[in-house]
N, C-alpha and C. Protein backbone atom coordinates (compact mmCIF):
# COMPACT_ATOMS: atom_id res chain seq x y z
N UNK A 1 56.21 -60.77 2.15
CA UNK A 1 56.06 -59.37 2.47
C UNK A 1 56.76 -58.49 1.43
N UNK A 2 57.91 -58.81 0.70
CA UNK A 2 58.57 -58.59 -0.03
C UNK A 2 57.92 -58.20 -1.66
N UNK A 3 56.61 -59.11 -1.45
CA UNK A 3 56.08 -58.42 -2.97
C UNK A 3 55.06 -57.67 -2.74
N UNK A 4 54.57 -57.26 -1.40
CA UNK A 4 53.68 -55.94 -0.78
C UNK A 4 54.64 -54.89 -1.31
N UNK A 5 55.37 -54.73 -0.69
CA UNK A 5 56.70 -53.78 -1.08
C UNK A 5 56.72 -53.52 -2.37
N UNK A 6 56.78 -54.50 -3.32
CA UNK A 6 57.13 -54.17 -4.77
C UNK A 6 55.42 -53.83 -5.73
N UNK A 7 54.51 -54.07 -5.15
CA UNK A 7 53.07 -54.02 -5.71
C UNK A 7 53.24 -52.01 -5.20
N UNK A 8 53.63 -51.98 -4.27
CA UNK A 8 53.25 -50.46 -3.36
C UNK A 8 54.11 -49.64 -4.41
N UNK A 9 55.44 -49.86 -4.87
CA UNK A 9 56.24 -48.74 -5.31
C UNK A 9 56.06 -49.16 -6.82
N UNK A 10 55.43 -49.78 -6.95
CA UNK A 10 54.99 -49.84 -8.84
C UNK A 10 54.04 -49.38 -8.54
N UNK A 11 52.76 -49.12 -8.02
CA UNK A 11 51.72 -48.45 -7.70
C UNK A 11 51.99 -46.80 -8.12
N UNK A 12 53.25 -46.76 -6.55
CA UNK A 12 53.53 -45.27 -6.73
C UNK A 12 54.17 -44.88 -8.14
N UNK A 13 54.66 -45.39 -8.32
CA UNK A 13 55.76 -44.93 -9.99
C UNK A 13 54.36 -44.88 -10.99
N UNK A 14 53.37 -45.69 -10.94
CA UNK A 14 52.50 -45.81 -12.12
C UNK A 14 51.01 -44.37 -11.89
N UNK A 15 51.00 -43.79 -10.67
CA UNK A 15 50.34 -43.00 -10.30
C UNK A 15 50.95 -41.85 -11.04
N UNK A 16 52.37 -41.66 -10.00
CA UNK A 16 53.16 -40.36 -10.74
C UNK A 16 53.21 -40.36 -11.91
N UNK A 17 53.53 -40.90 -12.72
CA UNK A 17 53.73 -40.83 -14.18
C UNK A 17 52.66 -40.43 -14.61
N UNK A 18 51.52 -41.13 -14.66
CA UNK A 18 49.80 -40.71 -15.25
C UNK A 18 49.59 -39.54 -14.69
N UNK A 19 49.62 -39.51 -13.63
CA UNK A 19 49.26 -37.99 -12.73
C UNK A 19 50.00 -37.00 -13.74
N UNK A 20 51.14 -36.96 -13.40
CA UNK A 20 52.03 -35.83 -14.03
C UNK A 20 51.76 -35.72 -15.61
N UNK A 21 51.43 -36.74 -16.43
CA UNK A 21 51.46 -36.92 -18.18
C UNK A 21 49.73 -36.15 -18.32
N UNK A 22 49.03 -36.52 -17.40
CA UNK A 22 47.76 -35.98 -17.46
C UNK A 22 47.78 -34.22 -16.84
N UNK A 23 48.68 -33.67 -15.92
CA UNK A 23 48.33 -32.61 -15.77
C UNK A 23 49.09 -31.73 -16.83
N UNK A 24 50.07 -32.54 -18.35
CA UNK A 24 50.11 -31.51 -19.29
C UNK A 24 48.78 -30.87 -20.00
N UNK A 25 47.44 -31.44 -19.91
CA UNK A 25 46.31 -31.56 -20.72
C UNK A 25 45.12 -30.30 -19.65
N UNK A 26 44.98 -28.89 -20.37
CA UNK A 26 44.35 -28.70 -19.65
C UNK A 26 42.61 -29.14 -19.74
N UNK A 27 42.04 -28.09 -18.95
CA UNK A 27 40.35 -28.44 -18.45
C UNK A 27 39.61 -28.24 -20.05
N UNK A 28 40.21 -28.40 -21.31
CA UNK A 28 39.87 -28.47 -22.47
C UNK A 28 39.79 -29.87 -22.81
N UNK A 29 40.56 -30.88 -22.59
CA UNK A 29 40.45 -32.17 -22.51
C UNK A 29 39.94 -32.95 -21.74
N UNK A 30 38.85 -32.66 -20.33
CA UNK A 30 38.23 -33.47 -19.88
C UNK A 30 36.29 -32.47 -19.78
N UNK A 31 36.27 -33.79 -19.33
CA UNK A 31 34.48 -33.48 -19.03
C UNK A 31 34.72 -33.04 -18.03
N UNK A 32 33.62 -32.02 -16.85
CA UNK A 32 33.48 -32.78 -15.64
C UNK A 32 34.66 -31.45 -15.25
N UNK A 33 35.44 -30.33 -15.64
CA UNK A 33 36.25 -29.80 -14.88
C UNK A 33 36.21 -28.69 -15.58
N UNK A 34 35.91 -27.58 -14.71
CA UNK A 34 35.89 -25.81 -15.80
C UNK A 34 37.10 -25.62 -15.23
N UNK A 35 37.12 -24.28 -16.28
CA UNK A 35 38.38 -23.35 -16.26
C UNK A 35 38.60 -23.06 -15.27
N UNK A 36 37.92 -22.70 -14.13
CA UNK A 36 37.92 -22.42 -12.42
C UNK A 36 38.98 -23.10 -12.12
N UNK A 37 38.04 -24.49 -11.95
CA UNK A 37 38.51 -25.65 -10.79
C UNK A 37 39.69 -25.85 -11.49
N UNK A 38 39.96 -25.98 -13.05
CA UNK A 38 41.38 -26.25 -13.22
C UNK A 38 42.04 -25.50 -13.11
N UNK A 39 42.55 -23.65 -13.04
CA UNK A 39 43.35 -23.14 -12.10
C UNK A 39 43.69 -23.62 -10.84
N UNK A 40 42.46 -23.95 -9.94
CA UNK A 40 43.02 -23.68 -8.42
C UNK A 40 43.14 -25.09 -8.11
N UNK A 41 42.71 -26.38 -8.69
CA UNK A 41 42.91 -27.55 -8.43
C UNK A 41 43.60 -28.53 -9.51
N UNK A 42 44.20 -28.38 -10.81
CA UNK A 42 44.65 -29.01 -11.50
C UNK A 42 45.44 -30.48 -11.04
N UNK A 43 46.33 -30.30 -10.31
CA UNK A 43 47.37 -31.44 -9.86
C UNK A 43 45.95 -32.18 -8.97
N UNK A 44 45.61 -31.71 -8.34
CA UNK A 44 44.00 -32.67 -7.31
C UNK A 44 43.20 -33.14 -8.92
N UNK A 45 42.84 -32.57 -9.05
CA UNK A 45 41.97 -33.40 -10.57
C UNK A 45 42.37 -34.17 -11.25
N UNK A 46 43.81 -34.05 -11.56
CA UNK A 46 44.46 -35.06 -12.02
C UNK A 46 44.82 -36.61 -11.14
N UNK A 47 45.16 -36.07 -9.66
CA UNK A 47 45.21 -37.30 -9.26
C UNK A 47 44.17 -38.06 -8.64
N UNK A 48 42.99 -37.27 -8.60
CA UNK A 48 41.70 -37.31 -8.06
C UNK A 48 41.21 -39.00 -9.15
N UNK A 49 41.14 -38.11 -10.44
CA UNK A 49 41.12 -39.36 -11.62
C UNK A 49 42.33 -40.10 -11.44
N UNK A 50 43.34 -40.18 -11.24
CA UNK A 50 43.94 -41.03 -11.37
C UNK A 50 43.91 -42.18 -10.63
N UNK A 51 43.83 -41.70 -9.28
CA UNK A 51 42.95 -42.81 -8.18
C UNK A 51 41.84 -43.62 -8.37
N UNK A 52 40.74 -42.56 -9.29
CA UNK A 52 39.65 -43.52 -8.61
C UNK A 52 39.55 -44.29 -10.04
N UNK A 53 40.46 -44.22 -11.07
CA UNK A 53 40.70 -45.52 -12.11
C UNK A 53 41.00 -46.50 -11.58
N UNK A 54 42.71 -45.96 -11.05
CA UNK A 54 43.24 -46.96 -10.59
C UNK A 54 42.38 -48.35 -9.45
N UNK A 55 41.75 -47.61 -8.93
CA UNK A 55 40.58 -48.39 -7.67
C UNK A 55 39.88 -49.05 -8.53
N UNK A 56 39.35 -48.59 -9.65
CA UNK A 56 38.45 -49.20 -10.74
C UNK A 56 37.13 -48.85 -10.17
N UNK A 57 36.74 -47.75 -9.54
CA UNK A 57 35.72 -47.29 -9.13
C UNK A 57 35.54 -46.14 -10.12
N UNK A 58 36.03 -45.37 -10.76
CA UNK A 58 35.20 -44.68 -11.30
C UNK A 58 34.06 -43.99 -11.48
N UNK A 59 34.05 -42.83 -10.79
CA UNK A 59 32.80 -42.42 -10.45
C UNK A 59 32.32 -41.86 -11.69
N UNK A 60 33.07 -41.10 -12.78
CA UNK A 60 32.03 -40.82 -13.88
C UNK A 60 32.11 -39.36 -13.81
N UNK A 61 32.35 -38.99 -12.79
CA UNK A 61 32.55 -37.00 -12.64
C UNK A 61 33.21 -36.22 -13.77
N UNK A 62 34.51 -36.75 -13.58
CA UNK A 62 35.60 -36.45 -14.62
C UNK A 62 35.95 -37.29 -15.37
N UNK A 63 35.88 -37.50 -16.87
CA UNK A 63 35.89 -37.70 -17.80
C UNK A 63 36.83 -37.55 -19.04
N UNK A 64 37.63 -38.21 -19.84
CA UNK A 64 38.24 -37.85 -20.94
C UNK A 64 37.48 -37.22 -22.15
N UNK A 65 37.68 -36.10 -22.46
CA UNK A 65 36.98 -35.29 -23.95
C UNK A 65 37.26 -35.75 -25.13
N UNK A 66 38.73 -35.50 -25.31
CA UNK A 66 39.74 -35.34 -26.29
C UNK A 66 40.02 -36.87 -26.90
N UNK A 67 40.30 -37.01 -28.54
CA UNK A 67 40.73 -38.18 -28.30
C UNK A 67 41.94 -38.75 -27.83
N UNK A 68 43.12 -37.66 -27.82
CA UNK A 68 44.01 -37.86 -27.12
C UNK A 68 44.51 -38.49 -26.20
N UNK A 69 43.32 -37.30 -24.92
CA UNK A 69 43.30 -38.68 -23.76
C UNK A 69 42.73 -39.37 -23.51
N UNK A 70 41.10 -39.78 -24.37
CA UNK A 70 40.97 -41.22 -24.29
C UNK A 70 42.19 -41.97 -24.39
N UNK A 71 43.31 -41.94 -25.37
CA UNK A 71 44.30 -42.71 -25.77
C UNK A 71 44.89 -43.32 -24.72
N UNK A 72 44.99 -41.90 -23.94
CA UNK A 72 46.04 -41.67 -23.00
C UNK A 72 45.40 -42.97 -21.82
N UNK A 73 43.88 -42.56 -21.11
CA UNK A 73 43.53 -43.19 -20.44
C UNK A 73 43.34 -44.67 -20.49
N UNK A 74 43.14 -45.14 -21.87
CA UNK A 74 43.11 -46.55 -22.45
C UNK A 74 44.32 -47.37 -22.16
N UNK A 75 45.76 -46.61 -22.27
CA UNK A 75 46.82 -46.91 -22.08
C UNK A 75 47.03 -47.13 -20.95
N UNK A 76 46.09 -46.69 -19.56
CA UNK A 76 47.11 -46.31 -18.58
C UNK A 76 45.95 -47.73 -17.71
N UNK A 77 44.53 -47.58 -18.35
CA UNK A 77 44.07 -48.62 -17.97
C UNK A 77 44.70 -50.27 -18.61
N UNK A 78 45.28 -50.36 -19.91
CA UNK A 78 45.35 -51.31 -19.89
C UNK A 78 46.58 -51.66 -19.26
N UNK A 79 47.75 -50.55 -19.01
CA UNK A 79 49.04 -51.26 -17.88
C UNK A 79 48.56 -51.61 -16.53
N UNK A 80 47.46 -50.96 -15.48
CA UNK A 80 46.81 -51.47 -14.56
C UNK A 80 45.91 -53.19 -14.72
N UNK A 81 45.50 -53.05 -15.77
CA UNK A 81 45.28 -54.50 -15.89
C UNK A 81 46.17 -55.43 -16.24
N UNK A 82 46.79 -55.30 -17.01
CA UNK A 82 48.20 -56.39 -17.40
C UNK A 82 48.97 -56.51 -15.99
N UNK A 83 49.49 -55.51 -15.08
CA UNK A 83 49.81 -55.59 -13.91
C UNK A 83 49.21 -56.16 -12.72
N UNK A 84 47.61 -55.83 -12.96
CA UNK A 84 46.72 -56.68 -12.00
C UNK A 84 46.94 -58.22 -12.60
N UNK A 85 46.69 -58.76 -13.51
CA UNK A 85 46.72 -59.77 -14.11
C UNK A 85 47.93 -60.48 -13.29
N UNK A 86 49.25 -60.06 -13.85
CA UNK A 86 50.46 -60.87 -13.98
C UNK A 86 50.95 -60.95 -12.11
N UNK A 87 50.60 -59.42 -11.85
CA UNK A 87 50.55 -59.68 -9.81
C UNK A 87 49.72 -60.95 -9.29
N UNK A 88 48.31 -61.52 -9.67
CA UNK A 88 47.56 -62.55 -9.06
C UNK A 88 47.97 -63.70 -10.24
N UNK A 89 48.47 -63.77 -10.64
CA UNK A 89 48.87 -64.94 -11.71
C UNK A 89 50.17 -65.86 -11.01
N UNK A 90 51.14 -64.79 -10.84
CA UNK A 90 52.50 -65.48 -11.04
C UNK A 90 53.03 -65.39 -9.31
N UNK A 91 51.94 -64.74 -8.30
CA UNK A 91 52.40 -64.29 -6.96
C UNK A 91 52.21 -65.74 -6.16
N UNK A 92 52.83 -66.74 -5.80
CA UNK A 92 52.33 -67.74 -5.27
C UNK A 92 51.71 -67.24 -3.80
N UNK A 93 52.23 -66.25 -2.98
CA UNK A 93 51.01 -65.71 -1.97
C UNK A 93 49.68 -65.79 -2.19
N UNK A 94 49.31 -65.19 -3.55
CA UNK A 94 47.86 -65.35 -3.56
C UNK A 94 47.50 -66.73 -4.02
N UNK A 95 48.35 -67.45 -4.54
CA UNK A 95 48.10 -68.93 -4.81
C UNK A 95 47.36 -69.48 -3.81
N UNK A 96 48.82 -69.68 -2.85
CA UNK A 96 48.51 -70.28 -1.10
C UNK A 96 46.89 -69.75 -0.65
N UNK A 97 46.68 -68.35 -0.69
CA UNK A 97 45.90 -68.06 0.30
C UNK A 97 44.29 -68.26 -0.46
N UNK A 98 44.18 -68.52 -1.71
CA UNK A 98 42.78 -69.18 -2.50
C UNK A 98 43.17 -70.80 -2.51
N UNK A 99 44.01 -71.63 -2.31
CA UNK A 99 43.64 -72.70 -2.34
C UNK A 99 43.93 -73.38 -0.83
């Protein structure tokens, strides 16, 4: 139960950080978001994308422009995978419960 716990608050720490590093970038750096919606919803757009990466669903709405944050997003996808990776690799829970 103990590494539910630790998957949940690396989750949260890895959300906040992207969330927050992405809402320095305004609605000039993505697809998918006008000048509007980024006044009155910025912090939601940001974590809006940040979620549905993280899920690996990706709907495609909102988008990186800039190459910047492609950079940015490349980065943040490949710590979600190295983390997915090394969580089902080294967790003997999920060992036990596939064999």
């Amino acid at each position: 139960m103990n590494i539910f716990k630790n998957i949940i608050i690396i989750s949260i720490i890895i959300i906040f950080i992207f969330t927050l590093l992405m809402y320095n970038f305004d609605y000039n750096h993505w697809n998918g978001i006008t000048k509007e919606d980024d006044k009155e919803n910025r912090l939601i757009n940001r974590l809006y994308f940040v979620m549905s990466t993280l899920s690996t669903t990706g709907y495609g709405d909102v988008t990186p422009k800039t190459k910047k944050m492609k950079i940015i997003v490349m980065i943040f996808q490949f710590i979600l995978l190295i983390s997915l990776i090394s969580i089902l690799s080294t967790n003997t829970y999920f060992n036990d419960l596939f064999n």
